[in-house]
N, C-alpha and C. Protein backbone atom coordinates (compact mmCIF):
# COMPACT_ATOMS: atom_id res chain seq x y z
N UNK A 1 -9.72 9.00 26.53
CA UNK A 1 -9.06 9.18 25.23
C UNK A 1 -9.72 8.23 24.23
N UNK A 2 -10.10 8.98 23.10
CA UNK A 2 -10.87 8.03 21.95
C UNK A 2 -9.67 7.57 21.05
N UNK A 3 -9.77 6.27 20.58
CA UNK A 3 -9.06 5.71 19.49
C UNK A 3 -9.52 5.88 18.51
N UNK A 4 -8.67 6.05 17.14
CA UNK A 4 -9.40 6.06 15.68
C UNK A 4 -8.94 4.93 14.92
N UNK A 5 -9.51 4.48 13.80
CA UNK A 5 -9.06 3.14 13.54
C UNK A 5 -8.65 4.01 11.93
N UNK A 6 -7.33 3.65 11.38
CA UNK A 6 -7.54 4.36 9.75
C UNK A 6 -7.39 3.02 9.04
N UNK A 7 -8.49 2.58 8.11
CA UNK A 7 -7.98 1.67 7.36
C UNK A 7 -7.64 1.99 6.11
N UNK A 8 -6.47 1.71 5.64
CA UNK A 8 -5.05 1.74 4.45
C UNK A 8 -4.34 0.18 4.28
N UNK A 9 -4.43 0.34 2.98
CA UNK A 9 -3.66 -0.79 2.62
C UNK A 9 -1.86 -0.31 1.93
N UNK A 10 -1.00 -1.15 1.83
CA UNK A 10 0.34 -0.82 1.48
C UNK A 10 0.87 -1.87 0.72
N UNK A 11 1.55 -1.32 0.12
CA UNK A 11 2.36 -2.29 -0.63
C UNK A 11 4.03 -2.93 0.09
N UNK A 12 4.07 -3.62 0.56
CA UNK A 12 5.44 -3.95 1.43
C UNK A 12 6.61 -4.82 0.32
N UNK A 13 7.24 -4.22 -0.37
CA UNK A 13 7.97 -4.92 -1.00
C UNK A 13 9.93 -5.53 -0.69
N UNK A 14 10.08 -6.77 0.10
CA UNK A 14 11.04 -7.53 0.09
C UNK A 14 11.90 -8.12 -0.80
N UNK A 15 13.24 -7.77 -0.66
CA UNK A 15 14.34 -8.36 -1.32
C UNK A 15 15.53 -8.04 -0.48
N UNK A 16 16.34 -9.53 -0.33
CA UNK A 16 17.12 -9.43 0.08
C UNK A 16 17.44 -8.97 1.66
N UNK A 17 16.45 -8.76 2.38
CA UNK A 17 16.35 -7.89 3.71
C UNK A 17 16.13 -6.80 3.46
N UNK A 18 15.70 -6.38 2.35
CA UNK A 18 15.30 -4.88 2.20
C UNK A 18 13.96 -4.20 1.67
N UNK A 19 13.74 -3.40 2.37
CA UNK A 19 11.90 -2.97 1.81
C UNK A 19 11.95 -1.66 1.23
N UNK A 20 11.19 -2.26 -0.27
CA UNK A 20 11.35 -0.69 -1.12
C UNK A 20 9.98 0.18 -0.75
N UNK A 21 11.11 1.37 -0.54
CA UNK A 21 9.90 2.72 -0.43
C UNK A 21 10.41 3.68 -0.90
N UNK A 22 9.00 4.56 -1.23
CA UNK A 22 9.00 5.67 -2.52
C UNK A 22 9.15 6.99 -1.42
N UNK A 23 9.40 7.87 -2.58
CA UNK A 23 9.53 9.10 -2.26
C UNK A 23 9.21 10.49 -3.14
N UNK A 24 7.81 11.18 -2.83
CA UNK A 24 7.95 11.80 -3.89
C UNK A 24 8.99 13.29 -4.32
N UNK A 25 8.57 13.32 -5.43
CA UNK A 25 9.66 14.67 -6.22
C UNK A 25 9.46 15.91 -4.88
N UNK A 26 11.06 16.01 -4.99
CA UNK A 26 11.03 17.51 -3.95
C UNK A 26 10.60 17.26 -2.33
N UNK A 27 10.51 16.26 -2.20
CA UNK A 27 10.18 15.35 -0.38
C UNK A 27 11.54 15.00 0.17
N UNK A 28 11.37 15.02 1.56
CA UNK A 28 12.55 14.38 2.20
C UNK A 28 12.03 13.25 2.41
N UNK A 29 11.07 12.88 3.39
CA UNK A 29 10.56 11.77 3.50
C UNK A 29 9.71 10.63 2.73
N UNK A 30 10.28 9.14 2.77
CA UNK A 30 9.83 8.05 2.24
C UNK A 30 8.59 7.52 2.93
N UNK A 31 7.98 6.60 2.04
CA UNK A 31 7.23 5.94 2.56
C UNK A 31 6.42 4.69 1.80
N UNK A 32 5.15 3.88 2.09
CA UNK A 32 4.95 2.58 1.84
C UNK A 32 3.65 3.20 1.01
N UNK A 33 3.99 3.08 -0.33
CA UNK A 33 2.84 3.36 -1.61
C UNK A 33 1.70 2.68 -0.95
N UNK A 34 0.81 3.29 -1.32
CA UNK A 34 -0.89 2.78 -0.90
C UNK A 34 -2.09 3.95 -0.93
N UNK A 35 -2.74 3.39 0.23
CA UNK A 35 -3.57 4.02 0.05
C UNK A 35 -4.96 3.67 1.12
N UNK A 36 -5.96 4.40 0.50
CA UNK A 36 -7.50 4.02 1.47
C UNK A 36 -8.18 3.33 0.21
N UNK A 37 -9.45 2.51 0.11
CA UNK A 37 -9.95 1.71 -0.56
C UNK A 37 -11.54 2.55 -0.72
N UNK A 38 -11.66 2.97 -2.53
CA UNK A 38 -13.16 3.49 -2.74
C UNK A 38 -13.86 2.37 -2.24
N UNK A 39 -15.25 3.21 -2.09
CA UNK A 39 -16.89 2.43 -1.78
C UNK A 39 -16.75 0.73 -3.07
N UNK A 40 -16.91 -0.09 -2.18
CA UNK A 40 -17.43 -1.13 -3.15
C UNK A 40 -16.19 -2.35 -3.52
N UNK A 41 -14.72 -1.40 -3.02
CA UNK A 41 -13.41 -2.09 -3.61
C UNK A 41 -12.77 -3.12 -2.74
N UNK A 42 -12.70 -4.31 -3.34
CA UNK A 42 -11.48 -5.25 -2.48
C UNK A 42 -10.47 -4.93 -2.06
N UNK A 43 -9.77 -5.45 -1.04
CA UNK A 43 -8.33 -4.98 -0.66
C UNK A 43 -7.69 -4.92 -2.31
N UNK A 44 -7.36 -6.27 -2.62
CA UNK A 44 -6.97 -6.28 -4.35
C UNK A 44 -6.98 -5.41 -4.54
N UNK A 45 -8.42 -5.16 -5.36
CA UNK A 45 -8.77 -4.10 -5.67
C UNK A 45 -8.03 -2.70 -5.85
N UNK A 46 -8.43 -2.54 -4.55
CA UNK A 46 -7.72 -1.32 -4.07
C UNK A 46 -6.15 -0.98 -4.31
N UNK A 47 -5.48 -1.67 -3.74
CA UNK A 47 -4.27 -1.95 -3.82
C UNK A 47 -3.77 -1.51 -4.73
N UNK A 48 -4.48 -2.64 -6.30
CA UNK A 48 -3.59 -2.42 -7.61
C UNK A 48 -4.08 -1.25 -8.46
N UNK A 49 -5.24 -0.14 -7.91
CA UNK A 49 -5.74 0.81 -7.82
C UNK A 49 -4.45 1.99 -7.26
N UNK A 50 -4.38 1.83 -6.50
CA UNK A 50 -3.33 2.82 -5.56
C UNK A 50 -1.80 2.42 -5.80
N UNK A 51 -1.44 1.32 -6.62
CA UNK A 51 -0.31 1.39 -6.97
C UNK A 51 0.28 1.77 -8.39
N UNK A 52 -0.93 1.22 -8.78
CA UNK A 52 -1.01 1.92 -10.27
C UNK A 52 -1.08 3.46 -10.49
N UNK A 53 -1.82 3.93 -9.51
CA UNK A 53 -2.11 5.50 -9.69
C UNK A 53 -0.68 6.29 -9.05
N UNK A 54 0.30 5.46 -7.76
CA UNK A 54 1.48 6.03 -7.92
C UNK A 54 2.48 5.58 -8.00
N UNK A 55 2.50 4.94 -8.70
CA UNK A 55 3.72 4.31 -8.90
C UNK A 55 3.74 3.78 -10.78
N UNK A 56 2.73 4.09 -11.11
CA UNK A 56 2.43 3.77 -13.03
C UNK A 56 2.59 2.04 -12.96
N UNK A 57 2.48 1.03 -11.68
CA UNK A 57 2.93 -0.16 -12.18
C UNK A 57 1.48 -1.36 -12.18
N UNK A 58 1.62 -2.11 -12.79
CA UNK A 58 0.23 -2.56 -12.67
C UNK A 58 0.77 -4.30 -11.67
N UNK A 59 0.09 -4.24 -10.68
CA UNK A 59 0.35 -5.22 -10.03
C UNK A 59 -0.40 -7.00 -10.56
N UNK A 60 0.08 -7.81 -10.29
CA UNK A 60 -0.60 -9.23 -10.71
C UNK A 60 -1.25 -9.48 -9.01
N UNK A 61 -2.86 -9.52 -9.46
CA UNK A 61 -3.79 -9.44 -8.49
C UNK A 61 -3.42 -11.21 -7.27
N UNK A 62 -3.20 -11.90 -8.61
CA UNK A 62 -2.64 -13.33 -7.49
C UNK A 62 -1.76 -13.06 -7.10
N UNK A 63 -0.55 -12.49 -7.02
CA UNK A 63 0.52 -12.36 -6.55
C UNK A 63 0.70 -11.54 -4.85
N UNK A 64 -0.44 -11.21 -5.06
CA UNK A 64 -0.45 -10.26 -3.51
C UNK A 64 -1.04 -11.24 -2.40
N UNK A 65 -0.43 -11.16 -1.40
CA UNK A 65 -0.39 -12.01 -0.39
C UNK A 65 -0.93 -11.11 1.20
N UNK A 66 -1.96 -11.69 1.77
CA UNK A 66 -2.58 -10.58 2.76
C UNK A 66 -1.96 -10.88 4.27
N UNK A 67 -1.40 -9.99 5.11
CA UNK A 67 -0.96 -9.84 6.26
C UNK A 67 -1.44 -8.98 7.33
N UNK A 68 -1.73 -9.65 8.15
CA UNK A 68 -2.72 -8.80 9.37
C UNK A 68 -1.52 -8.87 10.66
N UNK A 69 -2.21 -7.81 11.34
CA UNK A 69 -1.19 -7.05 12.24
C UNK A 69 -2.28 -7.46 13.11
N UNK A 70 -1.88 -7.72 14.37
CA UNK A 70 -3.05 -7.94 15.78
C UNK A 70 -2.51 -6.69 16.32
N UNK A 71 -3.66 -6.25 17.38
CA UNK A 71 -3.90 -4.98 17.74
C UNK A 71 -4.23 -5.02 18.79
C-alpha cells in the first residue's frame, strides 16, 4: 500500500475551547479554511492568500503561529 503525503495549510482558530469553522452556502458540512500553497509561496504566504480568497479577511502575517503534527 502506497502513502500520499497532501500538503495544506489551515487556519485553526481558538476561543474559549472552541474552534471556528466555515461552511459554505447550501453545504452541510464544515470545515478548516485553507488551502494548498502556489509555486514560490511561504506557508504565510499562502495562508493569508487562502484566507483572504475565502473568507474576504486579511490576516496579520506576524500573528500566525506555525504547528507541526509528527507523523
Amino acid at each position: 500500500m502506497s502513502s500520499t503525503f497532501i500538503d495544506k495549510l489551515a487556519l485553526i482558530a481558538l476561543k474559549d475551547d472552541k474552534v471556528a469553522l466555515v461552511r459554505s452556502h447550501n453545504k452541510t458540512l464544515f470545515y478548516m479554511p485553507g488551502g494548498k500553497r502556489e509555486a514560490g509561496e511561504t506557508d504565510e504566504q499562502a495562508l493569508c492568500r487562502e484566507i483572504d480568497e475565502e473568507l474576504t479577511v486579511a490576516l496579520q502575517p506576524n500573528s500566525i503561529a506555525t504547528v507541526s503534527s509528527s507523523s
